[in-house]
Structure formats: structure tokens, C-alpha cells
PDB file of N, CA and C in Angstrom:
ATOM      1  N   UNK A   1      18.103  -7.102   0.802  1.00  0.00           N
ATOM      2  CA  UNK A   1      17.044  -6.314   0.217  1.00  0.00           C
ATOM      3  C   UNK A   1      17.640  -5.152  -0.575  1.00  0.00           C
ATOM      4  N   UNK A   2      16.853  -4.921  -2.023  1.00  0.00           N
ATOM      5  CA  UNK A   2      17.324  -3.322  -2.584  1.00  0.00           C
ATOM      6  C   UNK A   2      17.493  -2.150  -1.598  1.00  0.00           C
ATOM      7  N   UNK A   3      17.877  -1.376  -1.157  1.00  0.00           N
ATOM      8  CA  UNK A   3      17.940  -0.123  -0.817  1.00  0.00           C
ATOM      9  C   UNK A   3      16.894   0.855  -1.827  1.00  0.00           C
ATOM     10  N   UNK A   4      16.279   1.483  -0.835  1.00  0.00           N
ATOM     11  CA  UNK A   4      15.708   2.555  -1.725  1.00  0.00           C
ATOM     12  C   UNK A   4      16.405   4.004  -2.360  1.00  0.00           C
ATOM     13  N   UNK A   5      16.326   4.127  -3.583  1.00  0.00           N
ATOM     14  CA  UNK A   5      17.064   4.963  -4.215  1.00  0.00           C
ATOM     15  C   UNK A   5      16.997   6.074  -3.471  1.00  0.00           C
ATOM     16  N   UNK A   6      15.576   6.815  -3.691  1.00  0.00           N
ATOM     17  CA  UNK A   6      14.785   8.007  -3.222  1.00  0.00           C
ATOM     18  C   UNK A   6      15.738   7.864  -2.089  1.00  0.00           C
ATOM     19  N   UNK A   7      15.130   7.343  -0.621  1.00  0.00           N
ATOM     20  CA  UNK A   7      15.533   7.057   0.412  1.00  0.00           C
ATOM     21  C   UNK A   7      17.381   7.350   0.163  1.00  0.00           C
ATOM     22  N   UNK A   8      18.499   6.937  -0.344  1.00  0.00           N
ATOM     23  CA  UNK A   8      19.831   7.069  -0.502  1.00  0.00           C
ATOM     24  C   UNK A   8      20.248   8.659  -0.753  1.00  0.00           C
ATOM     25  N   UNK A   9      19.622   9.151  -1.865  1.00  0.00           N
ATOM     26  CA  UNK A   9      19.583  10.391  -2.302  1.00  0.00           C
ATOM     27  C   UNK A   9      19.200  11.423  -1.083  1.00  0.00           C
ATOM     28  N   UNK A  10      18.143  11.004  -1.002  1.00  0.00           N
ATOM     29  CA  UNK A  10      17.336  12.579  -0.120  1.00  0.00           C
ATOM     30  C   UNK A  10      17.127  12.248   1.436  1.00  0.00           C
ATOM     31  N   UNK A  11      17.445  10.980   1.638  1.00  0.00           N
ATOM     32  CA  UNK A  11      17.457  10.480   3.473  1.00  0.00           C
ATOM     33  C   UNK A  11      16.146  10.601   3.974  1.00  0.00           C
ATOM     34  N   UNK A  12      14.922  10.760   3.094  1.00  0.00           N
ATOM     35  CA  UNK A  12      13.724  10.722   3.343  1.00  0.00           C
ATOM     36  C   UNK A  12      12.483   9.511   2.356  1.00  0.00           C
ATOM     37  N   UNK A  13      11.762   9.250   3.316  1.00  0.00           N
ATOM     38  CA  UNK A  13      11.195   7.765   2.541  1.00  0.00           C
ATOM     39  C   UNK A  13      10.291   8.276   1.274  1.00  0.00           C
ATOM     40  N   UNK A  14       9.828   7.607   0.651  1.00  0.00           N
ATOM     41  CA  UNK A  14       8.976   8.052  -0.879  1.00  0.00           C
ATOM     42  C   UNK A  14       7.622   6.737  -0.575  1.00  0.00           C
ATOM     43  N   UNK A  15       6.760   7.119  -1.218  1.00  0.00           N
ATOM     44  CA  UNK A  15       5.953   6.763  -0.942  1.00  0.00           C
ATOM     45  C   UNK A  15       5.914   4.872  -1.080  1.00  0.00           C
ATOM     46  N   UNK A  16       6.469   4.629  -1.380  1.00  0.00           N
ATOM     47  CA  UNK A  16       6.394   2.769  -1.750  1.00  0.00           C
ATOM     48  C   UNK A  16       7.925   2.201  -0.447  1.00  0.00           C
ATOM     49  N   UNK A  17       8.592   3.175   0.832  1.00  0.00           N
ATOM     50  CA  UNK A  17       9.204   2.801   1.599  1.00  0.00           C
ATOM     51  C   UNK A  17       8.308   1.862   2.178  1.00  0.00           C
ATOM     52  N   UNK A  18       9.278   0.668   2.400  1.00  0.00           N
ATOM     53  CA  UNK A  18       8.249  -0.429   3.056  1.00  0.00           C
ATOM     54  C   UNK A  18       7.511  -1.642   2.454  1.00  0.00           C
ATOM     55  N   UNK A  19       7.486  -1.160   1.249  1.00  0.00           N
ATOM     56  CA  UNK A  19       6.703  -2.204   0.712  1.00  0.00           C
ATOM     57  C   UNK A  19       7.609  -3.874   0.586  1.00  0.00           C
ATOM     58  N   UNK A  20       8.666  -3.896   0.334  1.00  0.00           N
ATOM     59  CA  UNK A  20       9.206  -4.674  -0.185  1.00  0.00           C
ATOM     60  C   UNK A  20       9.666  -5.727   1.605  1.00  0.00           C
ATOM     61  N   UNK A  21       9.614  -5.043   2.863  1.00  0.00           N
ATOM     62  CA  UNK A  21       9.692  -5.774   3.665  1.00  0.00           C
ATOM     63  C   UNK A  21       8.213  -6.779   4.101  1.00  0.00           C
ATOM     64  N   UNK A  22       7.244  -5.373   4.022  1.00  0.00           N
ATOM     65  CA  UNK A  22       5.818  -6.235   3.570  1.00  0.00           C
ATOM     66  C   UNK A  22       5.550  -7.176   2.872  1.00  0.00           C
ATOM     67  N   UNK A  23       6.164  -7.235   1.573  1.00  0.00           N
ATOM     68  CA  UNK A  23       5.855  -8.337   1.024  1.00  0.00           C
ATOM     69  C   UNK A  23       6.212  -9.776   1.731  1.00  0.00           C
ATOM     70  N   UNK A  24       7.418  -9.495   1.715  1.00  0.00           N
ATOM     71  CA  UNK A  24       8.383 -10.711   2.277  1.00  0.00           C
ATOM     72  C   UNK A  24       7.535 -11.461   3.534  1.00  0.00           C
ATOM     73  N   UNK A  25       7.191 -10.403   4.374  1.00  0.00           N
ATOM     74  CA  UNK A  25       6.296 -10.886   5.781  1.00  0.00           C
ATOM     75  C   UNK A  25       5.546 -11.317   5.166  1.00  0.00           C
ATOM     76  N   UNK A  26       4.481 -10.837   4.092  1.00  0.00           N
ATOM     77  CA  UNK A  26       2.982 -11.550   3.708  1.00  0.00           C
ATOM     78  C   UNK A  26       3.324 -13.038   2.653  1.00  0.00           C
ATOM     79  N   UNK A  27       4.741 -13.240   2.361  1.00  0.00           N
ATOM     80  CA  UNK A  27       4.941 -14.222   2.287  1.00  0.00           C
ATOM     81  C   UNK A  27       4.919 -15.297   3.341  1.00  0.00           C
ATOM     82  N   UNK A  28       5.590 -15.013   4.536  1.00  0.00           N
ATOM     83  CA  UNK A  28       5.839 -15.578   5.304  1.00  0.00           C
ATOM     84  C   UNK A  28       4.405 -15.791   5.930  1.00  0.00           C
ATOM     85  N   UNK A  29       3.231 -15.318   5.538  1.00  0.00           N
ATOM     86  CA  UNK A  29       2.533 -15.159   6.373  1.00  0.00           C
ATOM     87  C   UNK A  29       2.341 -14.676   7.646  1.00  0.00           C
ATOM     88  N   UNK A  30       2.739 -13.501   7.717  1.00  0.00           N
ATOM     89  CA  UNK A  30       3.329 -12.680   9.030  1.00  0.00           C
ATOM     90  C   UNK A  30       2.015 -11.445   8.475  1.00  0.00           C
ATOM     91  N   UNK A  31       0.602 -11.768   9.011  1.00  0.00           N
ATOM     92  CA  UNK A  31       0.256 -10.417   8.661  1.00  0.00           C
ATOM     93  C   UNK A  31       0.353  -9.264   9.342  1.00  0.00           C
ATOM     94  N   UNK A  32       0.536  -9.704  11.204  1.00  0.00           N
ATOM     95  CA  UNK A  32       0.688  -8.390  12.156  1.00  0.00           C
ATOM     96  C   UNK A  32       2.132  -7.163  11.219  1.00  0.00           C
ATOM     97  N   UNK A  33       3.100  -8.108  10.761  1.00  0.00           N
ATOM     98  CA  UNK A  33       4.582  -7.380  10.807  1.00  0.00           C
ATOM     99  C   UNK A  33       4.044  -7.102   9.288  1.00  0.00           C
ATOM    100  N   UNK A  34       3.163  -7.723   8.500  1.00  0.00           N
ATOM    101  CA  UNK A  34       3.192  -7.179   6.962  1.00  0.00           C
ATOM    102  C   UNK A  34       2.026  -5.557   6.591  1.00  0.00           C
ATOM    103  N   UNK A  35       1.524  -5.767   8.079  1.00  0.00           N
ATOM    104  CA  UNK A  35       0.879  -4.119   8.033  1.00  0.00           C
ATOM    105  C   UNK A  35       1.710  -3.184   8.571  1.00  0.00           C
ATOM    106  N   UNK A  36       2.460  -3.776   9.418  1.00  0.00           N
ATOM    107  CA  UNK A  36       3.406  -3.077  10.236  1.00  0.00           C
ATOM    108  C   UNK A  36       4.458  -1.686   9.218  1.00  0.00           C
ATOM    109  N   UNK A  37       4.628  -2.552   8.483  1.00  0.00           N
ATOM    110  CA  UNK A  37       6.249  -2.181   7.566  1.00  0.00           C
ATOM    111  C   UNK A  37       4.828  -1.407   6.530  1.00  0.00           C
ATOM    112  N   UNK A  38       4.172  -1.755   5.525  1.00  0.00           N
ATOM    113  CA  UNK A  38       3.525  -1.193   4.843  1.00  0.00           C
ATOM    114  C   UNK A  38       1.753  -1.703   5.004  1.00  0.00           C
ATOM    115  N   UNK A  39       1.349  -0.561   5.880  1.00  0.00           N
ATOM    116  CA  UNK A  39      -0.534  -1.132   5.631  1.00  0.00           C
ATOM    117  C   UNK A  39      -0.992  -0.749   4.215  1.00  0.00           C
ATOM    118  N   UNK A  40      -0.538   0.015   3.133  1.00  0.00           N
ATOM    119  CA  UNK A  40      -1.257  -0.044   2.077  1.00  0.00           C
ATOM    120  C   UNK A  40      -1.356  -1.217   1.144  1.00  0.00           C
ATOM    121  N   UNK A  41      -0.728  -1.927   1.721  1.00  0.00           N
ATOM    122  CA  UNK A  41      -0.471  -3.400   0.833  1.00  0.00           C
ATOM    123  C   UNK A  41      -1.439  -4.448   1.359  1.00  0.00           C
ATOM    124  N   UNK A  42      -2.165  -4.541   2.623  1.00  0.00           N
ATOM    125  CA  UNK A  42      -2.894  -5.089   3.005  1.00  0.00           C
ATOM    126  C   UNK A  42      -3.863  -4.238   2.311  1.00  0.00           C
ATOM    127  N   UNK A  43      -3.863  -3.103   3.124  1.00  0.00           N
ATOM    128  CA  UNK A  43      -5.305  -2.303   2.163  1.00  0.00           C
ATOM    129  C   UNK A  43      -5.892  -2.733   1.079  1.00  0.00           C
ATOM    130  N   UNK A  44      -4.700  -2.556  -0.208  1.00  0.00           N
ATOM    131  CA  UNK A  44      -4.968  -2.667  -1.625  1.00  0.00           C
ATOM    132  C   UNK A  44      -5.288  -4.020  -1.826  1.00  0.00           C
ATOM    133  N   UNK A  45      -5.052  -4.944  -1.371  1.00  0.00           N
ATOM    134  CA  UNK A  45      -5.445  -6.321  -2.025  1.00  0.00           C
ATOM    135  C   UNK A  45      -7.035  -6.638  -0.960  1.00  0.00           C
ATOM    136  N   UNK A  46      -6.978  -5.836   0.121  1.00  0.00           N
ATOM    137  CA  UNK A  46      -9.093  -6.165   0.948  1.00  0.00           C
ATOM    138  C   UNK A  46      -9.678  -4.883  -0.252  1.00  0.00           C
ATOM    139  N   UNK A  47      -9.169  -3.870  -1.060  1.00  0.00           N
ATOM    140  CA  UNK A  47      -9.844  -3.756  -1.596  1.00  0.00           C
ATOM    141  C   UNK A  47     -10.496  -3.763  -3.125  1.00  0.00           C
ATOM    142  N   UNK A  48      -8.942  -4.611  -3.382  1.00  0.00           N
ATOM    143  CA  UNK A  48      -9.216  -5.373  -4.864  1.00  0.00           C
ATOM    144  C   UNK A  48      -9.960  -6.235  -4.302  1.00  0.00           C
ATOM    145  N   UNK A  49     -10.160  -7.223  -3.524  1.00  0.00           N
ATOM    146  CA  UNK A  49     -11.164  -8.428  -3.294  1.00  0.00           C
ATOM    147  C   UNK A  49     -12.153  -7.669  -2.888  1.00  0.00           C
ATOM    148  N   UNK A  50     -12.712  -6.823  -2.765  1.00  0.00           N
ATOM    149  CA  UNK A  50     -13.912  -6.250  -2.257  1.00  0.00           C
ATOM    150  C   UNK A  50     -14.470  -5.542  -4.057  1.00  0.00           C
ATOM    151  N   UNK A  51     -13.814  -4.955  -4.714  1.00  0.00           N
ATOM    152  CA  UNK A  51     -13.882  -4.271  -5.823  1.00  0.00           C
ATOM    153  C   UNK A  51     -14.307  -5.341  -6.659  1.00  0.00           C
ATOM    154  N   UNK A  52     -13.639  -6.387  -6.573  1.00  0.00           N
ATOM    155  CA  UNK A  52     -13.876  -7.757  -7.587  1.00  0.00           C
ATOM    156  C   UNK A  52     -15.537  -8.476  -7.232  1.00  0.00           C
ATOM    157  N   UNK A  53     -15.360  -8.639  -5.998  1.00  0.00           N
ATOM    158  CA  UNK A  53     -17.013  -9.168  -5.939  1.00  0.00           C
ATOM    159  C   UNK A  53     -17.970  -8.379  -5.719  1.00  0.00           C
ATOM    160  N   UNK A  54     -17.835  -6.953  -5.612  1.00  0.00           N
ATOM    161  CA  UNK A  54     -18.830  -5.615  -6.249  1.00  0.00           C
ATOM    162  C   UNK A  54     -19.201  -5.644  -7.592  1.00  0.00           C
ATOM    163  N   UNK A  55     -18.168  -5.696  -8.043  1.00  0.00           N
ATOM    164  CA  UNK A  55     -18.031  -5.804  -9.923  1.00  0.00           C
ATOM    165  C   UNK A  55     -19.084  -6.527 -10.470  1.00  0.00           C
ATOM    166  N   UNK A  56     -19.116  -8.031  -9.789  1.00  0.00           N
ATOM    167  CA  UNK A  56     -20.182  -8.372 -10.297  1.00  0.00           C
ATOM    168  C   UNK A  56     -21.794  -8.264  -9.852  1.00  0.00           C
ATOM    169  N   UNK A  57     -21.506  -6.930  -9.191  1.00  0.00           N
ATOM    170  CA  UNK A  57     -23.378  -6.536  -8.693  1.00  0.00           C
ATOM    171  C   UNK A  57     -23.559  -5.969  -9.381  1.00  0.00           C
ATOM    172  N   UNK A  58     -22.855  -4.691  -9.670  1.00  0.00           N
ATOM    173  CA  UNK A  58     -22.766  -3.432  -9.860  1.00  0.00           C
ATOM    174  C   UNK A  58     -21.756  -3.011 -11.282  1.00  0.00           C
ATOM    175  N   UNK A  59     -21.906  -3.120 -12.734  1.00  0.00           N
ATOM    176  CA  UNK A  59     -21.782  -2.957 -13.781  1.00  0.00           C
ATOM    177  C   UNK A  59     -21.250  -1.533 -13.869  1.00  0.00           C
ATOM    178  N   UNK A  60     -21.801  -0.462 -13.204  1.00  0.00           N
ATOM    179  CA  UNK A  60     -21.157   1.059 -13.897  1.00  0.00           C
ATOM    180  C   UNK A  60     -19.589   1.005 -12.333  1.00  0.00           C
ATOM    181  N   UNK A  61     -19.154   0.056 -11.803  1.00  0.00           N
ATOM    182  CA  UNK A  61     -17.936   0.005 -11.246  1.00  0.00           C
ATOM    183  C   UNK A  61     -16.704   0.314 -12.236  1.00  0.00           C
ATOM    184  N   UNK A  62     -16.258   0.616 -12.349  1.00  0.00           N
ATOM    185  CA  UNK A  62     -15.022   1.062 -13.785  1.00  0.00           C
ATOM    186  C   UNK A  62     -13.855   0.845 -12.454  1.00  0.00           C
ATOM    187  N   UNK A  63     -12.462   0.212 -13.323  1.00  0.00           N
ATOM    188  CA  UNK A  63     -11.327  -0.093 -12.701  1.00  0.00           C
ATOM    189  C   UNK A  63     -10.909   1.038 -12.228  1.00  0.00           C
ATOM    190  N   UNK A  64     -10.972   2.181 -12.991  1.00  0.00           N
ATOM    191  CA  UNK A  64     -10.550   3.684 -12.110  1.00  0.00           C
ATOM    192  C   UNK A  64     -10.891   3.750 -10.989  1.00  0.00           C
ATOM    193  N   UNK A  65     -11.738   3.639 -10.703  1.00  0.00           N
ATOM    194  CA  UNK A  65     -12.197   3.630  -9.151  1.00  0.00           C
ATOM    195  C   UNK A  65     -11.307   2.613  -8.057  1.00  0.00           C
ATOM    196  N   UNK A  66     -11.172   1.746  -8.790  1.00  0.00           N
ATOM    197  CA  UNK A  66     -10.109   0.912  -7.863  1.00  0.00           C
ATOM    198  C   UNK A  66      -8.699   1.290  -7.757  1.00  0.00           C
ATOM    199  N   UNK A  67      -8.268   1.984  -8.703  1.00  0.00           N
ATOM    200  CA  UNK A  67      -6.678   2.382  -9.144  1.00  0.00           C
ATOM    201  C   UNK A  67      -6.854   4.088  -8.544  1.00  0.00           C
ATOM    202  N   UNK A  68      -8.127   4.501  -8.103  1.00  0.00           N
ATOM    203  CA  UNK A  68      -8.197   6.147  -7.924  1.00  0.00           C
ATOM    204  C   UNK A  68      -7.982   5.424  -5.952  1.00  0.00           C
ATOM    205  N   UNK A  69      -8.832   4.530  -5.289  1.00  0.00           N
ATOM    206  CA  UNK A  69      -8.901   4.338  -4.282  1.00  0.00           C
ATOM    207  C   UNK A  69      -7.744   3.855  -3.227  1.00  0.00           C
ATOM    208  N   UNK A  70      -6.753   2.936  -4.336  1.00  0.00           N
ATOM    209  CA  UNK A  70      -5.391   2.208  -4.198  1.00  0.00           C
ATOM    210  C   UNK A  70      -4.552   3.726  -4.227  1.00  0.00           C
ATOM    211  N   UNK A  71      -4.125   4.670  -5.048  1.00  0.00           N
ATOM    212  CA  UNK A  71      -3.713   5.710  -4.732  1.00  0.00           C
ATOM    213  C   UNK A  71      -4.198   6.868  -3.541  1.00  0.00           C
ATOM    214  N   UNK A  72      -5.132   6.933  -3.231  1.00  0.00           N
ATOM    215  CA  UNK A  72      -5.640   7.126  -1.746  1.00  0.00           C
ATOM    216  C   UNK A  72      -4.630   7.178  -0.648  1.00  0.00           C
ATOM    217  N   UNK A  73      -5.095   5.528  -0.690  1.00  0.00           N
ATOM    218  CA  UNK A  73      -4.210   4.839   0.771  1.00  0.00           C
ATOM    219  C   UNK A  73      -2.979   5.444   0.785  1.00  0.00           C
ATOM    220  N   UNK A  74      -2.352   5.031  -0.601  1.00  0.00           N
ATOM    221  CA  UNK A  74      -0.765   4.971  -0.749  1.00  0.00           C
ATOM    222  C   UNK A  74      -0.583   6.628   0.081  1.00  0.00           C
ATOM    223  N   UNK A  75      -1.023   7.228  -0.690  1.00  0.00           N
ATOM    224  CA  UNK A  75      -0.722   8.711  -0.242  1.00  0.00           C
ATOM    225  C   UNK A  75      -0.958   9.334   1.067  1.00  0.00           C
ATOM    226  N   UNK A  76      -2.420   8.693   1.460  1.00  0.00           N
ATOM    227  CA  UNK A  76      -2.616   9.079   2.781  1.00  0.00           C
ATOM    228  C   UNK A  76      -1.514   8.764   4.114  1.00  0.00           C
ATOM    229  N   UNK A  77      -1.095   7.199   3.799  1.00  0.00           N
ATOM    230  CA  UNK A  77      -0.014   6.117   4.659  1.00  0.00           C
ATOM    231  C   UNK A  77       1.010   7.401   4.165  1.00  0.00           C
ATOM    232  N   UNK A  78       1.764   7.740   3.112  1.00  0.00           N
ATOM    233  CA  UNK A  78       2.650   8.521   3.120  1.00  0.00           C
ATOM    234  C   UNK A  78       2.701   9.955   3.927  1.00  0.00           C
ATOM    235  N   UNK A  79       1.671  10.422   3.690  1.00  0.00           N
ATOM    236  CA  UNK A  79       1.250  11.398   4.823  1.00  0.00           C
ATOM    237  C   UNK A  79       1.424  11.428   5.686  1.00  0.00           C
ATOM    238  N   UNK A  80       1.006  10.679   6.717  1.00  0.00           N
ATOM    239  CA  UNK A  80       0.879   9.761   7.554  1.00  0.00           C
ATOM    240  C   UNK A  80       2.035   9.553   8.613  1.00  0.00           C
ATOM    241  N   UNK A  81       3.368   8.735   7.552  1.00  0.00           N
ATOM    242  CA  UNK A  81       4.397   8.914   8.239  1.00  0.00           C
ATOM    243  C   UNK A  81       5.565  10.140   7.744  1.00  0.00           C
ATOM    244  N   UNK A  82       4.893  11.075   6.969  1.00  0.00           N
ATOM    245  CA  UNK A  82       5.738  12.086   6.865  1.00  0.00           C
ATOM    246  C   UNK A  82       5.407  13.458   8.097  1.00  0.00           C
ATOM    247  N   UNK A  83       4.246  13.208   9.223  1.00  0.00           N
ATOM    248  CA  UNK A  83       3.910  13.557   9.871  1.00  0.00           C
ATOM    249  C   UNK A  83       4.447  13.104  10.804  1.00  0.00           C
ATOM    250  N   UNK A  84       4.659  11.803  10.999  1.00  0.00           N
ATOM    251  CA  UNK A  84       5.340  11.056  12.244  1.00  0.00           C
ATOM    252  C   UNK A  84       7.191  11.454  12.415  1.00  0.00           C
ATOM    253  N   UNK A  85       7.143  11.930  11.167  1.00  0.00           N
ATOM    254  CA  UNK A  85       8.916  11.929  11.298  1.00  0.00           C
ATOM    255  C   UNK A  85       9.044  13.782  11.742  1.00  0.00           C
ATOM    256  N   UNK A  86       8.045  14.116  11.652  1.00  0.00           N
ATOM    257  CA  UNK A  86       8.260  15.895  12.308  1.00  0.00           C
ATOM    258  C   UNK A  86       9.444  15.848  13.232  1.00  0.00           C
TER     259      UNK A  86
END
């Protein structure tokens, strides 16, 4: 796997730590271990599929809202474990 740059430099994670083991699991179909390593990646795709079949109820939905909500998570999960590492 890449090493994270951020992570090499400053010995502290950046907000997308994780993602890339997530993926690999949600390849594997491993969803317990693919929330595990990163839950915003599960997040973001229940709420692109939720955003997508809203879309077609609901016309004043604008993609911002999906790209404002996906940055959310990301940040909050970063939060999150920048609290856990106190």
C-alpha cells in the first residue's frame, strides 16, 4: 500500500487516513473491516444512493448538497479520531 505523505511528514493522520485500506476490504467485500479502517466511505456511497433516488422526487436537490454532506462526514470521522488520539 502507498504510505501516507501527510502521515510521513507530521506522524499525524489527515483526513482521507484509511481510506485506501477501506477500499481494498469493500472490495473484498469485507463490510464490518471496510467501516472499520474508514466509515466515511460507507457513509458517502448510502448517501450518494439515497441523494440519487431523492433526485428524482425532488428537483430543487442541487449536487452541492451532496458534495456539502460528503464533506461533513469526512471531517466529522476526522474529528472524531483526532479526539481519540488525545
Amino acid at each position: 500500500m502507498i504510505p501516507c505523505p501527510i502521515k510521513l511528514i507530521t506522524g499525524h493522520d489527515c483526513p482521507g487516513c484509511g481510506i485506501q485500506r477501506s477500499v481494498f476490504s469493500l472490495l473484498d467485500i469485507d463490510f464490518k473491516n471496510s467501516f472499520h479502517f474508514y466509515p466515511p466511505l460507507l457513509l458517502g456511497i448510502f448517501f450518494t444512493v439515497l441523494f440519487l433516488i431523492l433526485k428524482t422526487r425532488f428537483e430543487n436537490l442541487n449536487y452541492k448538497h451532496l458534495i456539502y454532506l460528503n464533506l461533513i462526514v469526512v471531517f466529522t470521522n476526522y474529528f472524531i479520531k483526532s479526539l481519540q488520539n488525545l
